[in-house]
N, C-alpha and C. Protein backbone atom coordinates (compact mmCIF):
# COMPACT_ATOMS: atom_id res chain seq x y z
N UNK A 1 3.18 -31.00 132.24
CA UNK A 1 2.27 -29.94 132.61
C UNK A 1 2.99 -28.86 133.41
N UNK A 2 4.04 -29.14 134.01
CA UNK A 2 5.06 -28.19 135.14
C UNK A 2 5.70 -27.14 134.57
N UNK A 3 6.12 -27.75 133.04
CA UNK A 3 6.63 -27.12 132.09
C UNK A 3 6.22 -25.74 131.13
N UNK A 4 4.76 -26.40 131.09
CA UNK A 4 3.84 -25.43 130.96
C UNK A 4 3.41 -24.09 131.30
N UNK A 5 2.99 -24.56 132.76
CA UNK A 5 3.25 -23.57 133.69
C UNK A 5 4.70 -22.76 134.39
N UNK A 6 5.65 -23.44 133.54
CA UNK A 6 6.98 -22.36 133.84
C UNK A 6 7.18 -21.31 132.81
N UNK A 7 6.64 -22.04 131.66
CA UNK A 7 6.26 -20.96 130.38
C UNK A 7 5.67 -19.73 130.43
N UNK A 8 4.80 -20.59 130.89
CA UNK A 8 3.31 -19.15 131.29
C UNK A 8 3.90 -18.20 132.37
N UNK A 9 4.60 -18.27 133.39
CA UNK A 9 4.84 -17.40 133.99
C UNK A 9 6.01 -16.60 133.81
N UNK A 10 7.38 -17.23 132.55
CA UNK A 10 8.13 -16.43 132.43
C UNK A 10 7.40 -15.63 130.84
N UNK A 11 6.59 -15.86 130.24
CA UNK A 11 6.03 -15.01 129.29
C UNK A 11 5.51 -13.50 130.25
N UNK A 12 4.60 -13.69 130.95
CA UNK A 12 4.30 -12.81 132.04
C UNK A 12 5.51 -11.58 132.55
N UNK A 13 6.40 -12.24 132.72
CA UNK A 13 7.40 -11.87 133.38
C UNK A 13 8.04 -10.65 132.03
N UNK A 14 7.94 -11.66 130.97
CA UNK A 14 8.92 -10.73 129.64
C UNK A 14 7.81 -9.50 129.17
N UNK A 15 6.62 -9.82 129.12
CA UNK A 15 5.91 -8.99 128.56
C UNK A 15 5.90 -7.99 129.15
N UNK A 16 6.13 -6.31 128.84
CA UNK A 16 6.28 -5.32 128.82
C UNK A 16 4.65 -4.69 129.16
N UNK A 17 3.84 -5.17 128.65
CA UNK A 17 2.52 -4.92 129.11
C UNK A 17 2.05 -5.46 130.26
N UNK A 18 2.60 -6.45 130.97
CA UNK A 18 2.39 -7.09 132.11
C UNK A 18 2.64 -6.20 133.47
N UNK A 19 1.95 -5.09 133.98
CA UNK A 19 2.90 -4.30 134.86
C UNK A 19 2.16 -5.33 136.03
N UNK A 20 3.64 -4.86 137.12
CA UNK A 20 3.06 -5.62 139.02
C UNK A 20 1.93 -4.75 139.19
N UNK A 21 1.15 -4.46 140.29
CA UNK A 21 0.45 -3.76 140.93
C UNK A 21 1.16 -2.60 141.05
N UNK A 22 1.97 -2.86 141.71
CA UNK A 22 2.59 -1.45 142.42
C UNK A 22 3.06 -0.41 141.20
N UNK A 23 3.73 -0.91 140.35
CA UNK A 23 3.65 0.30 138.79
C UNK A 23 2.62 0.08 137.78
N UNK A 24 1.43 -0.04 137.90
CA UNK A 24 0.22 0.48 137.79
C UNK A 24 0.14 1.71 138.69
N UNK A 25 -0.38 1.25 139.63
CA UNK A 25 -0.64 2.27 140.35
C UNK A 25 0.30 3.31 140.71
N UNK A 26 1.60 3.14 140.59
CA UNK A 26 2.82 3.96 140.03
C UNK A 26 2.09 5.14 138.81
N UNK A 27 1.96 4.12 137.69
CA UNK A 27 1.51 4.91 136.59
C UNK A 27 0.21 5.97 136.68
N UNK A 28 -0.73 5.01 137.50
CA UNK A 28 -2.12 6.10 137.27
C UNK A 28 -1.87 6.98 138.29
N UNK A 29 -0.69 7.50 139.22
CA UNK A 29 -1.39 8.65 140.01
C UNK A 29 0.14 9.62 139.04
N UNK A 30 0.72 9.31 138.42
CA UNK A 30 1.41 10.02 137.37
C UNK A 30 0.57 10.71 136.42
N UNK A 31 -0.24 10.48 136.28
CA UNK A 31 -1.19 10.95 135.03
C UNK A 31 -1.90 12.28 135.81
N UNK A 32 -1.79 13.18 134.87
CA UNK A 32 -2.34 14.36 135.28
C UNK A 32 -4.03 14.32 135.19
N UNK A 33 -4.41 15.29 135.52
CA UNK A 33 -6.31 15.03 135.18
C UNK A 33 -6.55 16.36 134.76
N UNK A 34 -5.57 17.12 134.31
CA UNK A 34 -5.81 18.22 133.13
C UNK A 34 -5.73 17.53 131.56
N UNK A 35 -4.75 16.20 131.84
CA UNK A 35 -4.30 15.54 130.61
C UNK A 35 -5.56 14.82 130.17
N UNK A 36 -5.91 14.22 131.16
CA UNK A 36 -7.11 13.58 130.96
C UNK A 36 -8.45 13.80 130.54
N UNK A 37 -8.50 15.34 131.16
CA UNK A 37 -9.80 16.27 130.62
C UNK A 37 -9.69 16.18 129.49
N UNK A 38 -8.32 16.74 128.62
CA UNK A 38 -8.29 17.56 127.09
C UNK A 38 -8.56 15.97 126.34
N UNK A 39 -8.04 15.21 126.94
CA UNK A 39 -7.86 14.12 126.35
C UNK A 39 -9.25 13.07 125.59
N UNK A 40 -10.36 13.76 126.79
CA UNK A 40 -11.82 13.00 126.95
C UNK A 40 -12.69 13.84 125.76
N UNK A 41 -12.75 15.52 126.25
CA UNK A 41 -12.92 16.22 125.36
C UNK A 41 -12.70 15.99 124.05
N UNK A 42 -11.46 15.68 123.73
CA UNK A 42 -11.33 15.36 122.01
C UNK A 42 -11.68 14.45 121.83
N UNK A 43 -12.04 13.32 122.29
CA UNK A 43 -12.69 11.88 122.06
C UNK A 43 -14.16 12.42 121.86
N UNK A 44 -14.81 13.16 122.61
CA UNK A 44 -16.28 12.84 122.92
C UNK A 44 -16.28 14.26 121.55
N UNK A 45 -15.71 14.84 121.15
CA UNK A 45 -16.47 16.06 119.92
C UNK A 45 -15.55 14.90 118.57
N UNK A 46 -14.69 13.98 118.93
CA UNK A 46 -14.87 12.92 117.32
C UNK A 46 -15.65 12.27 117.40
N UNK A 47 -16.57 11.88 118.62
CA UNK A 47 -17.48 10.63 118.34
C UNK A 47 -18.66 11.73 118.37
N UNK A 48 -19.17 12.68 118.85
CA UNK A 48 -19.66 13.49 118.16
C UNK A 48 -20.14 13.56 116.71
N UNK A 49 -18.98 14.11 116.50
CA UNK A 49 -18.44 14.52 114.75
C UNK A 49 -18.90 12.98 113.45
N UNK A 50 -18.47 11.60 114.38
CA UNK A 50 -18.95 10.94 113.78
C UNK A 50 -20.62 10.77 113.96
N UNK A 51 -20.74 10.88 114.89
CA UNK A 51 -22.62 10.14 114.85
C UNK A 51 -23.17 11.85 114.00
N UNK A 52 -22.65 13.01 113.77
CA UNK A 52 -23.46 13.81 113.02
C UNK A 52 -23.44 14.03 111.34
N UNK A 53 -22.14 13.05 111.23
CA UNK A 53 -21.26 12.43 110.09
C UNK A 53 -22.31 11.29 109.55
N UNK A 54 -22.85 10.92 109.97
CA UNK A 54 -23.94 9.17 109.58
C UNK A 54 -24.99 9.65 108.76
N UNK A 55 -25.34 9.30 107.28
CA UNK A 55 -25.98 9.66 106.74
C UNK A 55 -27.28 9.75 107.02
N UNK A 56 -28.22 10.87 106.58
CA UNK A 56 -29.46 10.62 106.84
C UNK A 56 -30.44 9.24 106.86
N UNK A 57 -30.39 8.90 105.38
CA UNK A 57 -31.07 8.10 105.23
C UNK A 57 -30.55 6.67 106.04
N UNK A 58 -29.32 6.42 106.70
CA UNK A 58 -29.41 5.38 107.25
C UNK A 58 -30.19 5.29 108.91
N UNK A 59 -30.26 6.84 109.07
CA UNK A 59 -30.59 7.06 110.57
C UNK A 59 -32.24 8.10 110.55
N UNK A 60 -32.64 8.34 111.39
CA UNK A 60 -34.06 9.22 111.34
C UNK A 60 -33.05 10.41 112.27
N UNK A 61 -34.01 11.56 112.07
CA UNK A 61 -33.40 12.75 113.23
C UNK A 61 -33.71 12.33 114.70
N UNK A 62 -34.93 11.19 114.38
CA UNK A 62 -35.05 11.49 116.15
C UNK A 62 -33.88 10.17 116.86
N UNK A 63 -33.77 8.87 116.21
CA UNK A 63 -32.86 8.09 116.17
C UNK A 63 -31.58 8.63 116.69
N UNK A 64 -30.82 9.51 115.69
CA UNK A 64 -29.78 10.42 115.52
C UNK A 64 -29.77 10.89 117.18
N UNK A 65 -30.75 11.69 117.05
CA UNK A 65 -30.72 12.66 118.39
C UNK A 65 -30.43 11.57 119.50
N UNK A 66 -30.92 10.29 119.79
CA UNK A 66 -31.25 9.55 120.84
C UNK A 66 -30.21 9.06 121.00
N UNK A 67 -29.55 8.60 119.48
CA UNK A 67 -28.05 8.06 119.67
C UNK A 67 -27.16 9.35 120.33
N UNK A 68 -26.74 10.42 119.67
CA UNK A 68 -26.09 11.43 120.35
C UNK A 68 -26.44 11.65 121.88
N UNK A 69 -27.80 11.66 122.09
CA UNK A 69 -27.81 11.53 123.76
C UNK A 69 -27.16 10.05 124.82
N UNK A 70 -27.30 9.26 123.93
CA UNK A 70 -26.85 8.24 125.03
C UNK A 70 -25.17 8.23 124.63
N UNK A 71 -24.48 8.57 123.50
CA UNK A 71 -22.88 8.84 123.51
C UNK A 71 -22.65 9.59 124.40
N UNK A 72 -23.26 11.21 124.82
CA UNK A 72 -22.73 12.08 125.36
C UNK A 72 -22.95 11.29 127.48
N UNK A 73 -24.18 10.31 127.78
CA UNK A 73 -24.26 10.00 129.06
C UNK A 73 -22.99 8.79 129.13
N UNK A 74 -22.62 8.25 128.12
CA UNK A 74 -21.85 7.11 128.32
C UNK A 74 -20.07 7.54 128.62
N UNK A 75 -19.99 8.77 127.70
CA UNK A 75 -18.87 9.30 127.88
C UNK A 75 -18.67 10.19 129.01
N UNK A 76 -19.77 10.70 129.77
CA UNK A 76 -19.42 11.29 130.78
C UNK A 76 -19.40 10.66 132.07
N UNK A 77 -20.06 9.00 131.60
CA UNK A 77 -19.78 8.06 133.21
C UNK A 77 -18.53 7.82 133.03
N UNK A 78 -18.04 7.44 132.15
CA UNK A 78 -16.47 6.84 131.54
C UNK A 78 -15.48 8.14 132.41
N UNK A 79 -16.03 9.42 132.23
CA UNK A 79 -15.02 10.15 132.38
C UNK A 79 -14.98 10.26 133.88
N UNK A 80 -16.36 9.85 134.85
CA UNK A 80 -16.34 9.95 136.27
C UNK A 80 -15.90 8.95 136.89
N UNK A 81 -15.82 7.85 136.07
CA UNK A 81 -15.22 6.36 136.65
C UNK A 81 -13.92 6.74 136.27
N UNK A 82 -13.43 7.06 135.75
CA UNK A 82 -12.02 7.60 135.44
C UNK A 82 -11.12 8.68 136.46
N UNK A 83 -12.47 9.65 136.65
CA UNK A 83 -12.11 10.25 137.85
C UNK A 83 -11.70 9.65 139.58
N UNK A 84 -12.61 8.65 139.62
CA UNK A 84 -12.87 7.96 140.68
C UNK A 84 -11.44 7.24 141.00
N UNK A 85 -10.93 6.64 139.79
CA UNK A 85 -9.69 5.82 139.66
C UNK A 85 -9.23 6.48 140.23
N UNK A 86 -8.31 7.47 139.73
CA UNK A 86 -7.11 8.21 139.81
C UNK A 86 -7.54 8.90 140.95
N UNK A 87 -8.90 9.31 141.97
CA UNK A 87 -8.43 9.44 143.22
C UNK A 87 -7.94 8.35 144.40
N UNK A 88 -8.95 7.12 143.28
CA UNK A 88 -8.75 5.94 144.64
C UNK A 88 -7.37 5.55 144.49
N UNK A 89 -6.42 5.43 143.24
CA UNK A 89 -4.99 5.23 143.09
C UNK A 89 -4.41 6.22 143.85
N UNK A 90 -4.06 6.79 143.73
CA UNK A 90 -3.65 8.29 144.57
C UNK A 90 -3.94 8.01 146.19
N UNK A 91 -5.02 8.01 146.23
CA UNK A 91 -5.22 7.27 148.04
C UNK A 91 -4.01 6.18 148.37
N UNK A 92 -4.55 5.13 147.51
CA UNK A 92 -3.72 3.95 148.01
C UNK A 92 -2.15 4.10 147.77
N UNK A 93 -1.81 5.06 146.97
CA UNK A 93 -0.27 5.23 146.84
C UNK A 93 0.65 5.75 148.24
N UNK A 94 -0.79 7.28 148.84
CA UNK A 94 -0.53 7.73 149.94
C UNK A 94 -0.31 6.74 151.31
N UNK A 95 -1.57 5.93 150.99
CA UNK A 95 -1.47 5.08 152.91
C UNK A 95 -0.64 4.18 152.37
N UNK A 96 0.45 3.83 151.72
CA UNK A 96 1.12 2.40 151.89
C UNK A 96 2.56 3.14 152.45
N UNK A 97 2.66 4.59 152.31
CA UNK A 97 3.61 5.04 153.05
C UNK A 97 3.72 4.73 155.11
N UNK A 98 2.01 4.52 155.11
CA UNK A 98 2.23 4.30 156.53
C UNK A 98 2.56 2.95 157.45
């Protein structure tokens, strides 16, 4: 079982997707939030584009409409929890200097 668990933690170790804490949060206060705007924007006019893309007959107009309203509230919490991140990363990058 020891063995096991030496596995598991040097897989961890190799994987490239595995970041520490500290380059995470490295990474997210690197990220611009102009990048992020254009970035949200083109997501939310393709998912758009798709729900006005869905044939009639599988959907009603008022359906349609209700779906397009709850894409456009879901994508704009996404984009404020997103916001929220990258100030609270940004904070915590600042005070560990002290």
């Amino acid at each position: 079982m020891a063995e096991s668990d030496d596995e598991d933690s040097s897989t961890l170790t190799q994987n490239p997707a595995n970041k520490s804490r500290s380059e995470a949060v490295e990474t997210m206060s690197k990220t611009e939030a102009e990048d992020f705007i254009k970035t949200a924007i083109t997501i939310q006019a393709d998912a758009l584009k798709f729900i006005d893309g869905i044939p009639s007959r599988t959907f009603s107009k008022e359906n349609r409409n209700s779906f397009r309203e709850n894409m456009i509230n879901f994508m704009s919490l996404v984009a404020r929890q997103n916001a929220v991140l990258q100030l609270f990363m940004g904070s915590c990058t600042k005070k560990t200097s002290y």
